[in-house]
N, C-alpha and C. Protein backbone atom coordinates (compact mmCIF):
# COMPACT_ATOMS: atom_id res chain seq x y z
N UNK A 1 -102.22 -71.14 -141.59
CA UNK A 1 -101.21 -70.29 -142.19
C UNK A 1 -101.41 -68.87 -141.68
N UNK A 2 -100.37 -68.12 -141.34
CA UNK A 2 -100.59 -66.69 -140.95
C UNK A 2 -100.37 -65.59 -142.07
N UNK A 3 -101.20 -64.69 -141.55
CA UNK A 3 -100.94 -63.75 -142.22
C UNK A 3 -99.94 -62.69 -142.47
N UNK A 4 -99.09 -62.30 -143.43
CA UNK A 4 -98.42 -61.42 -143.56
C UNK A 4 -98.60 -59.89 -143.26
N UNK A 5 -98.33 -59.41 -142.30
CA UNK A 5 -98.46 -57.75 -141.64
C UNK A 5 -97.08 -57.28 -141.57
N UNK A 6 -96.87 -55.92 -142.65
CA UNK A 6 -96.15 -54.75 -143.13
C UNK A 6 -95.98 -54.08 -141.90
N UNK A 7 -95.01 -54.31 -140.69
CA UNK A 7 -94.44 -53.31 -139.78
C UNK A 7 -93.57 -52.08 -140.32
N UNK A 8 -94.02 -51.00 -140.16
CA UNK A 8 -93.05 -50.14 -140.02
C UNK A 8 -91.93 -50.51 -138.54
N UNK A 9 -90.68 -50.01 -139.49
CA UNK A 9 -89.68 -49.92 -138.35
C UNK A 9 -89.95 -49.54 -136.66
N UNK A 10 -89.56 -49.80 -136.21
CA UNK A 10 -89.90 -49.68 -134.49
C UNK A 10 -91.15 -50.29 -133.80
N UNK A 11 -92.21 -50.72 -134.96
CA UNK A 11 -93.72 -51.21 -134.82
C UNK A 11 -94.07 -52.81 -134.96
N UNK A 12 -94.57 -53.73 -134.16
CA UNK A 12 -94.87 -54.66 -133.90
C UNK A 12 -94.28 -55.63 -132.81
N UNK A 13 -94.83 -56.64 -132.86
CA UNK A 13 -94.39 -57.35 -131.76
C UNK A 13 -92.59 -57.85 -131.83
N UNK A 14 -92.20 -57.99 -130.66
CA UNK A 14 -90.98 -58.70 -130.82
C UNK A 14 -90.58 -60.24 -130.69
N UNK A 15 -89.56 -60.31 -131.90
CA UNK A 15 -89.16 -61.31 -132.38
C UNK A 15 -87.61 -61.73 -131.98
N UNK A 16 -86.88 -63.13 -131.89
CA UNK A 16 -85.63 -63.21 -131.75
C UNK A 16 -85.15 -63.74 -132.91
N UNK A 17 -83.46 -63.56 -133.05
CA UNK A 17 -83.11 -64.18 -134.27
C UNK A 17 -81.91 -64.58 -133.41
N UNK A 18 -80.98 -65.48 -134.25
CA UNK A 18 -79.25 -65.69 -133.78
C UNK A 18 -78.51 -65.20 -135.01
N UNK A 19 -77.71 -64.85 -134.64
CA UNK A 19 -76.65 -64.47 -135.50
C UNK A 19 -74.76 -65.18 -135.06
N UNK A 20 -74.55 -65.21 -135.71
CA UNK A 20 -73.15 -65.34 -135.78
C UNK A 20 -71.89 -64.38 -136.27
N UNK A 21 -71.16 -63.90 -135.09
CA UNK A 21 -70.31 -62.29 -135.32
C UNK A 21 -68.77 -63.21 -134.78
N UNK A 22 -67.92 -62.58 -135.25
CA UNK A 22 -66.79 -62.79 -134.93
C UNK A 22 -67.02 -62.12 -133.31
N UNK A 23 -65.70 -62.82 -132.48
CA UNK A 23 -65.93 -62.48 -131.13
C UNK A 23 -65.39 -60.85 -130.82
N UNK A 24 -64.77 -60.26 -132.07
CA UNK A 24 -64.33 -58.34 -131.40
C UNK A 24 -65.54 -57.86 -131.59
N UNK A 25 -66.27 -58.69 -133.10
CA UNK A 25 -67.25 -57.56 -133.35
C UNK A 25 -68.55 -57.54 -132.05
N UNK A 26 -68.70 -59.42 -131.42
CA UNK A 26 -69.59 -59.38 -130.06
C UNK A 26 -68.73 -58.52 -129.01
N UNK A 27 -68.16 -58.33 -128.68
CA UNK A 27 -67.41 -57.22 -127.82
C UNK A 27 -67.42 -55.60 -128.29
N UNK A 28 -67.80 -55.23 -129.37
CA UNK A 28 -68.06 -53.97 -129.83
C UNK A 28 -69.51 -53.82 -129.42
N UNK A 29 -70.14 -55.13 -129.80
CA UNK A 29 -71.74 -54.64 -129.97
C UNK A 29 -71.77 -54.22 -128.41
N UNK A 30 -71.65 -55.23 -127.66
CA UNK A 30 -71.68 -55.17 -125.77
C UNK A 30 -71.39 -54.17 -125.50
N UNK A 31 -70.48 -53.28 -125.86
CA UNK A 31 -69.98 -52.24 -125.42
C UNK A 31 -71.14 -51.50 -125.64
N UNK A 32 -71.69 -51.03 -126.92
CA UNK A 32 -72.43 -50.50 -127.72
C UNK A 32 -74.06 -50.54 -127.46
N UNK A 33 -73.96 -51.44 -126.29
CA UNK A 33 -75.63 -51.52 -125.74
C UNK A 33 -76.14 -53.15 -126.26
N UNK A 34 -75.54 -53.97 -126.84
CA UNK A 34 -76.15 -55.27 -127.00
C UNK A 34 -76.53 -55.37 -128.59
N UNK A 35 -77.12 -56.13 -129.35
CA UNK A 35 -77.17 -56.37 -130.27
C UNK A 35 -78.81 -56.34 -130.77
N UNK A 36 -79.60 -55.58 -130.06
CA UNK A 36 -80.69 -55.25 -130.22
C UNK A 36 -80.49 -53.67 -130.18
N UNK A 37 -80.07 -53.18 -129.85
CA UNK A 37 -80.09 -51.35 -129.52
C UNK A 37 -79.17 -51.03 -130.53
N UNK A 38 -78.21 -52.06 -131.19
CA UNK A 38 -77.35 -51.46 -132.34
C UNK A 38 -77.77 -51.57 -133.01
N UNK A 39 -78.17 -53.27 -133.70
CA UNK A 39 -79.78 -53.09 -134.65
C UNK A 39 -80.62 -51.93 -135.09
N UNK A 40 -81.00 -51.48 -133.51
CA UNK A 40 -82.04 -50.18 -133.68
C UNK A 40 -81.54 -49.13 -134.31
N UNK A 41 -80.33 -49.01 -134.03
CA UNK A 41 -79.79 -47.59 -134.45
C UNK A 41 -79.39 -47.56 -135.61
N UNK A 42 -78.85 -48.60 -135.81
CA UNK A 42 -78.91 -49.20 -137.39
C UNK A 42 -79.56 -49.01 -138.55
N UNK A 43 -80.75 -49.25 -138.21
CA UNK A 43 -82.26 -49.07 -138.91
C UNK A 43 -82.73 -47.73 -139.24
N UNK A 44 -82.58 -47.23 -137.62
CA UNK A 44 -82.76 -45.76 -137.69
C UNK A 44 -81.77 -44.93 -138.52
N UNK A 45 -80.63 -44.98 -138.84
CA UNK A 45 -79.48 -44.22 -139.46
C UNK A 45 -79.79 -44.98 -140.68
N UNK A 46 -80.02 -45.79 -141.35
CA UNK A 46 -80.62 -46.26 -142.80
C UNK A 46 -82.14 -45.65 -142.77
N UNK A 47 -83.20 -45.63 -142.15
CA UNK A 47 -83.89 -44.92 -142.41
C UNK A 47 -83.63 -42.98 -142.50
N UNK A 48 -83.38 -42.83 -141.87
CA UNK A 48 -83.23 -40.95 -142.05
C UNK A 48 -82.16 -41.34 -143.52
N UNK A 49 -81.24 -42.16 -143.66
CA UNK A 49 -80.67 -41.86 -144.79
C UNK A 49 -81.12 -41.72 -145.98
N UNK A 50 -82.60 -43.15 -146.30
CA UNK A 50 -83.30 -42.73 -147.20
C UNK A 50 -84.17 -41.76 -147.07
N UNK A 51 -84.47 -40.81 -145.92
CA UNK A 51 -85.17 -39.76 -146.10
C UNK A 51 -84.49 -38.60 -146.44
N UNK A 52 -83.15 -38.78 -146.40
CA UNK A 52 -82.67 -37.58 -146.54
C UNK A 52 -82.40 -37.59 -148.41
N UNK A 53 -81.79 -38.38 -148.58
CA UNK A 53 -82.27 -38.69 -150.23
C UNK A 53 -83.46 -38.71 -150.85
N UNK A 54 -84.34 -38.58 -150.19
CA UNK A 54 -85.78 -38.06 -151.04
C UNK A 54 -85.79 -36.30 -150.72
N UNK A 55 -85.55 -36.30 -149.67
CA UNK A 55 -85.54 -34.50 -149.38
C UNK A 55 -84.51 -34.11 -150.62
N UNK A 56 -83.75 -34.73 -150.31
CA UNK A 56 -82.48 -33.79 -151.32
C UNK A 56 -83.18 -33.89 -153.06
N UNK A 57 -83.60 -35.60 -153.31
CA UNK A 57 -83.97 -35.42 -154.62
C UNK A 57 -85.37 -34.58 -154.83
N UNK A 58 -86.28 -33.78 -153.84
CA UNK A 58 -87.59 -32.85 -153.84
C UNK A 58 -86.66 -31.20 -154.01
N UNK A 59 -85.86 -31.37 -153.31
CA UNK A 59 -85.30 -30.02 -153.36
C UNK A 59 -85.17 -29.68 -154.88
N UNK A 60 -83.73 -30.99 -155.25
CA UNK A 60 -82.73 -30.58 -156.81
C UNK A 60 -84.44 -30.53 -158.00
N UNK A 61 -85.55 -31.41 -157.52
CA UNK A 61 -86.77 -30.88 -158.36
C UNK A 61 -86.96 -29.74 -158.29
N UNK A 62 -87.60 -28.84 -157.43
CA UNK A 62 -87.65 -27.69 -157.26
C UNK A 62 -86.70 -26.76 -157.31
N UNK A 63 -85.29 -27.09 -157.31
CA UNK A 63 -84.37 -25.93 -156.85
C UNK A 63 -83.27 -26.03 -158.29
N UNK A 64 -83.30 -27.23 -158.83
CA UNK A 64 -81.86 -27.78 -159.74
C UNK A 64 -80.87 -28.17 -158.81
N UNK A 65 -80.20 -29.07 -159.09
CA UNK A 65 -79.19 -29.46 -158.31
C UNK A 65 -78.21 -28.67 -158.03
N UNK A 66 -77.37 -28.81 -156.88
CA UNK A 66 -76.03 -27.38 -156.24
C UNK A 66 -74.99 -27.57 -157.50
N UNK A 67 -74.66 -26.14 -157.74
CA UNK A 67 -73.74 -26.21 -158.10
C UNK A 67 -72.38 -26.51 -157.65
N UNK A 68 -71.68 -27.44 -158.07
CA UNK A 68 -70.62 -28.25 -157.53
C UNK A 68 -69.86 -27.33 -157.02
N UNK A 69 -68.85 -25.77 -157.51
CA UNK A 69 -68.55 -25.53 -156.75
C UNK A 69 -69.04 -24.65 -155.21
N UNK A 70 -70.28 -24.63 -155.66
CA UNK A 70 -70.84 -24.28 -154.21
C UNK A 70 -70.60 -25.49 -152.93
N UNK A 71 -71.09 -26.70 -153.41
CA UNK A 71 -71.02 -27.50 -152.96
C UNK A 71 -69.80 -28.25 -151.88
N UNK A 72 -68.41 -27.80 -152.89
CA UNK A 72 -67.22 -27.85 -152.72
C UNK A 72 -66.87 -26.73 -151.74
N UNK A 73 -67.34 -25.79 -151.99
CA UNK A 73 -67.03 -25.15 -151.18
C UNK A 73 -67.51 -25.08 -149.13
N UNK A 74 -69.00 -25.40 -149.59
CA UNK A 74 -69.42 -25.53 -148.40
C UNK A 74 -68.63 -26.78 -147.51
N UNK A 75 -68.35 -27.68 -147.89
CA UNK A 75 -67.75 -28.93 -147.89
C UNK A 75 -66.34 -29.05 -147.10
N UNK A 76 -66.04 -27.74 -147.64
CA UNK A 76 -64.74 -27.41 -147.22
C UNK A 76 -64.60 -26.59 -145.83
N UNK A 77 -66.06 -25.70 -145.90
CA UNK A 77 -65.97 -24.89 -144.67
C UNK A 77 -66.29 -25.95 -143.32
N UNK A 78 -67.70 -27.02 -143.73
CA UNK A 78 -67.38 -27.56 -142.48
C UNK A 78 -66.73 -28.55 -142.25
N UNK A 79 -65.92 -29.26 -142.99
CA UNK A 79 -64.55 -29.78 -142.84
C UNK A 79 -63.31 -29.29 -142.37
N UNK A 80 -63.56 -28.04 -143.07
CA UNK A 80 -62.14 -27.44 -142.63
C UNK A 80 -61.20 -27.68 -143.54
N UNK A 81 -61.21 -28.66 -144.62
CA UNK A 81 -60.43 -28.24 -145.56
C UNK A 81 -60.51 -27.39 -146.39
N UNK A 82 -59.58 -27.15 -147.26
CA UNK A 82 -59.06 -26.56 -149.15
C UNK A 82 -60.20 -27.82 -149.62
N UNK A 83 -61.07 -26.68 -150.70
CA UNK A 83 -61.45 -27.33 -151.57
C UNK A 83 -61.04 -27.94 -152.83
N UNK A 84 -61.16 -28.91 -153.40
CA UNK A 84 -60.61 -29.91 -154.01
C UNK A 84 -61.02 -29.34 -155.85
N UNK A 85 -60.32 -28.81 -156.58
CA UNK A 85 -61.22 -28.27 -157.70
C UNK A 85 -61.66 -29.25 -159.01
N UNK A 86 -62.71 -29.28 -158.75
CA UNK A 86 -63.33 -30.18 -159.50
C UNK A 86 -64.45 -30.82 -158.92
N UNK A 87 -64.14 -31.41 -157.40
CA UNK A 87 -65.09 -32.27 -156.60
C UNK A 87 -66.36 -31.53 -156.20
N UNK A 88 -67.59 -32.68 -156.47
CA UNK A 88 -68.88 -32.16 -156.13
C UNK A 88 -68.58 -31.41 -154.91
């Protein structure tokens, strides 16, 4: 029986799997670098996402959370829209 070893993302040996995609979405991935490099990026954009949700929830500890219409406002500048009154 083998042992179970905790890879961090990008770390350990490689493995294959199959999957089954409708044929636009295998024609997106191809385009996209193959279905191993989208994977990756995948992972990677879910990881920074939960890091960025721990940064943000260390900040609102230390700082209190934004006030919404600050928030709204900033929101708006780099969007480029009218802020919405009410919205975080």
């Amino acid at each position: 029986m083998s042992e179970y070893i905790d890879f961090a993302p990008g770390d350990g040996p490689m493995s294959g799997v199959s999957v089954t995609l409708p044929a636009g979405t295998l024609q997106t991935v191809g385009e996209l670098g193959g279905v191993s490099g989208c994977l990756e990026r995948a992972e990677q954009r879910q990881t920074e996402g939960d890091n960025l949700g721990e940064l943000i929830a260390a900040f609102d500890e230390v700082h209190g959370p934004a006030e919404r219409e600050a928030a709204a406002a900033k929101r708006a500048k780099l969007t480029g829209q009218v802020p919405e009154p009410g919205r975080p």
